[in-house]
N, C-alpha and C. Protein backbone atom coordinates (compact mmCIF):
# COMPACT_ATOMS: atom_id res chain seq x y z
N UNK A 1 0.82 -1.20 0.00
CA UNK A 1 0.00 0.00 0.00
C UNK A 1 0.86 1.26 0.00
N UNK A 2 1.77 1.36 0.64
CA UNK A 2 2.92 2.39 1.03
C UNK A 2 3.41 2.82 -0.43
N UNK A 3 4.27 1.72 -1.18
CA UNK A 3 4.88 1.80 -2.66
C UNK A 3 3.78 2.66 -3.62
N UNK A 4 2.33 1.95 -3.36
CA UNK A 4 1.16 2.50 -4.34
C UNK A 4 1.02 4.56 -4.29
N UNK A 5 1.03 4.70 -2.76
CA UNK A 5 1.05 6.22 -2.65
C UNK A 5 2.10 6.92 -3.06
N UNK A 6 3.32 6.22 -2.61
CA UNK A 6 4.82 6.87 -3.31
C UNK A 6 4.40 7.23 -4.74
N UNK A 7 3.92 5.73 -5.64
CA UNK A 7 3.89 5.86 -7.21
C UNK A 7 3.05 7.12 -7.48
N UNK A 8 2.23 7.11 -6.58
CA UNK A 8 0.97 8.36 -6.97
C UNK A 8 1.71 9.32 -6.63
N UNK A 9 2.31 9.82 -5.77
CA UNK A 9 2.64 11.16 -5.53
C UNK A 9 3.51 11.80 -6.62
N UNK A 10 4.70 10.26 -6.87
CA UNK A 10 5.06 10.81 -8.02
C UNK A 10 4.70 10.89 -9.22
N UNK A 11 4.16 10.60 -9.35
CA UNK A 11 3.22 10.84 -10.56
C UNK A 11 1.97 12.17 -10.65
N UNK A 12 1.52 12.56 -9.31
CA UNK A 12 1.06 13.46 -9.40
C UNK A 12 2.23 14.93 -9.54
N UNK A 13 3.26 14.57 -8.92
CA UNK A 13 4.29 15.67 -9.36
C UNK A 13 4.80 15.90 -10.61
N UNK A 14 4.99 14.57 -11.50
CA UNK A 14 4.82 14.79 -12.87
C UNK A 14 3.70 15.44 -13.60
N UNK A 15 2.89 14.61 -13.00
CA UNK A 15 1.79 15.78 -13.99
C UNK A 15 1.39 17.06 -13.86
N UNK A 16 2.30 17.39 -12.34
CA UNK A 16 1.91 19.06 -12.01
C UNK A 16 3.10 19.74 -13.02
N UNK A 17 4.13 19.29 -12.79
CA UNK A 17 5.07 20.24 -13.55
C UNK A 17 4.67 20.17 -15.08
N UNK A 18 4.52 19.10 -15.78
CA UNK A 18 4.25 19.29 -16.86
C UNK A 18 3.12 20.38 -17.16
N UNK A 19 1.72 20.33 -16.17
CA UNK A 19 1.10 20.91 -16.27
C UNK A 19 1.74 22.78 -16.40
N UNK A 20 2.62 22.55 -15.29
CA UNK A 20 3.07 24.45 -15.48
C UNK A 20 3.67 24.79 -16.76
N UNK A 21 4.28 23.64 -17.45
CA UNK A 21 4.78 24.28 -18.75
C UNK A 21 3.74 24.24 -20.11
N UNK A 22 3.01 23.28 -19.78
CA UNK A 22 2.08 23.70 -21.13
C UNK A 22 0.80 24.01 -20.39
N UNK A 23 0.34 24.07 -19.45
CA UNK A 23 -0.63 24.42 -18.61
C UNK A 23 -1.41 26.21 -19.50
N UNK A 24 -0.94 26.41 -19.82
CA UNK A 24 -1.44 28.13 -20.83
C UNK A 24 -0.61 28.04 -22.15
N UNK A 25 -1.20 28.19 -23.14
CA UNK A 25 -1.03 27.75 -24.63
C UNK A 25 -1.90 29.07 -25.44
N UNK A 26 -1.18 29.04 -26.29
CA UNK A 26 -2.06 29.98 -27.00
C UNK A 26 -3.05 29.22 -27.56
N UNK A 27 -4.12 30.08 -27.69
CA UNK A 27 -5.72 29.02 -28.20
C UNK A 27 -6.73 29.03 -26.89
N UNK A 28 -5.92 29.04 -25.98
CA UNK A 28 -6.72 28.57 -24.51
C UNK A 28 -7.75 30.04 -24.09
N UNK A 29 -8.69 29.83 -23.80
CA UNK A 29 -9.56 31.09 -23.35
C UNK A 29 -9.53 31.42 -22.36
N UNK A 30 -9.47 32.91 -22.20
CA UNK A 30 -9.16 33.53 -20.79
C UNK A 30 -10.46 34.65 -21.11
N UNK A 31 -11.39 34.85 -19.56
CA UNK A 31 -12.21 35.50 -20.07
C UNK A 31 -11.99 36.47 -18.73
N UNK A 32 -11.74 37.87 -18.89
CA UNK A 32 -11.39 38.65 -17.79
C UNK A 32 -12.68 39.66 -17.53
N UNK A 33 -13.33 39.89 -16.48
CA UNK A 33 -14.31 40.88 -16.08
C UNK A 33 -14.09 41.15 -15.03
N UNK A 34 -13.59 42.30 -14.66
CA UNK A 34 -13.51 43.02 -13.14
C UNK A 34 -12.88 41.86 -12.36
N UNK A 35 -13.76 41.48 -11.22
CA UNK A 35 -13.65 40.52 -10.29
C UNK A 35 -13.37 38.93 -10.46
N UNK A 36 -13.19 38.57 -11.96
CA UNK A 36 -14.05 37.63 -12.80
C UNK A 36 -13.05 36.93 -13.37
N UNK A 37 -12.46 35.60 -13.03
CA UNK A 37 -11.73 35.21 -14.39
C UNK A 37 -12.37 33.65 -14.59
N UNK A 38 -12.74 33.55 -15.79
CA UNK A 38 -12.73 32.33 -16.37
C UNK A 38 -11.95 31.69 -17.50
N UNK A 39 -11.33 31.06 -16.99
CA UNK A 39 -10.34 30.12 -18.18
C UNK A 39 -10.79 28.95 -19.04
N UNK A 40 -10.79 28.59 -20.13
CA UNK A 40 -11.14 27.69 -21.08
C UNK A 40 -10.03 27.04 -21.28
N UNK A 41 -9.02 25.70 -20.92
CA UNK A 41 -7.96 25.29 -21.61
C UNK A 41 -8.55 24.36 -22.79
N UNK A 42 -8.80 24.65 -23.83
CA UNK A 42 -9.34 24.13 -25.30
C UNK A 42 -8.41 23.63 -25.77
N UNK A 43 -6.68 24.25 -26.20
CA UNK A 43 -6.19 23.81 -26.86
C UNK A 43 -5.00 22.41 -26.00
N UNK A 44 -5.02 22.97 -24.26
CA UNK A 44 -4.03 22.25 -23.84
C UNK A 44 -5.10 20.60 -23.47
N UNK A 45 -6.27 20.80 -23.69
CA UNK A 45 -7.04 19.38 -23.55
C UNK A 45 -6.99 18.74 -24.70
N UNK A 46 -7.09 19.41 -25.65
CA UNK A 46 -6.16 18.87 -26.99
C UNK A 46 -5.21 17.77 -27.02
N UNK A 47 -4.63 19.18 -26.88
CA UNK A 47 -2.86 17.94 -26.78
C UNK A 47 -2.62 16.86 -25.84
N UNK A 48 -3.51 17.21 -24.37
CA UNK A 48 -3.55 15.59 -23.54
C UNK A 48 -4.26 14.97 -24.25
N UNK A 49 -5.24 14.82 -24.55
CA UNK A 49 -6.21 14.19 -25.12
C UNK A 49 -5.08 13.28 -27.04
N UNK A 50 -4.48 14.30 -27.33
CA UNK A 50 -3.84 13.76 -28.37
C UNK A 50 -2.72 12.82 -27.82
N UNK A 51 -1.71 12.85 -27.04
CA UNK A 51 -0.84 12.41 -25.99
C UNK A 51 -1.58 11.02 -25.06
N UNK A 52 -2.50 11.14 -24.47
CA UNK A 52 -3.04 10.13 -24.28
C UNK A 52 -3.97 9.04 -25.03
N UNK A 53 -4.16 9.18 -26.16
CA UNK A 53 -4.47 8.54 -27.75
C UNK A 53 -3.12 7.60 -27.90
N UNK A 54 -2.40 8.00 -28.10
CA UNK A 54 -1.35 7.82 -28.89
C UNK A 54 -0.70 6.87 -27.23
N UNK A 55 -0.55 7.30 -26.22
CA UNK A 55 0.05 6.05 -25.19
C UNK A 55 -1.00 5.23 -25.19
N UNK A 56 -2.37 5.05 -25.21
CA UNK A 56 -3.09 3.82 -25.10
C UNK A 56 -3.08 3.43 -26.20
N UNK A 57 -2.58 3.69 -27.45
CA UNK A 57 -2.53 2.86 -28.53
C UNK A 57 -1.87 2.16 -28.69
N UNK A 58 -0.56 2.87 -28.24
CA UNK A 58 0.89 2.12 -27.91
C UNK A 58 0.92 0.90 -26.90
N UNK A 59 0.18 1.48 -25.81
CA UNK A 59 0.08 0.03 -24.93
C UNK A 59 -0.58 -1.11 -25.10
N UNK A 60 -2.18 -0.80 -25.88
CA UNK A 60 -2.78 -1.76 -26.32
C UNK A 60 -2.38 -2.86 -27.67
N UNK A 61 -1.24 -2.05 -28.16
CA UNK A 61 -0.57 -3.16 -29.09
C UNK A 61 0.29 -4.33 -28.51
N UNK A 62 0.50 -4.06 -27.66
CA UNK A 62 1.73 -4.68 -26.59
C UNK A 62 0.78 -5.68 -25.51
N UNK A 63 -0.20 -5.37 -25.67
CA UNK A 63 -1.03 -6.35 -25.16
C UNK A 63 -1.45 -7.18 -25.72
């Protein structure tokens, strides 16, 4: 159980840093009003979404 949380943590630290570098992309919507921000990441769900395509394809061949 111990090893399982280690794996997660690191792995959640991977996906944070990655997140800070492509985390804002151009394409992505930022909607600013006074008090107000709403963000759209459109283009960076994209690219996970393209990135994670492409590793389950890879893995499911190997299966």
């Amino acid at each position: 159980m111990g090893k399982l949380f280690i794996v997660l943590g690191i792995l959640f630290i991977i996906i944070g840093l990655i997140w800070t570098f492509i985390g804002k992309l151009p394409g992505d919507i930022v909607i600013r009003k006074g008090n107000f921000t709403m963000y759209f990441p459109i283009v960076t769900s994209i690219i996970i979404s393209i990135i994670l395509s492409v590793l389950f394809f890879i893995f499911g061949r190997f299966r």
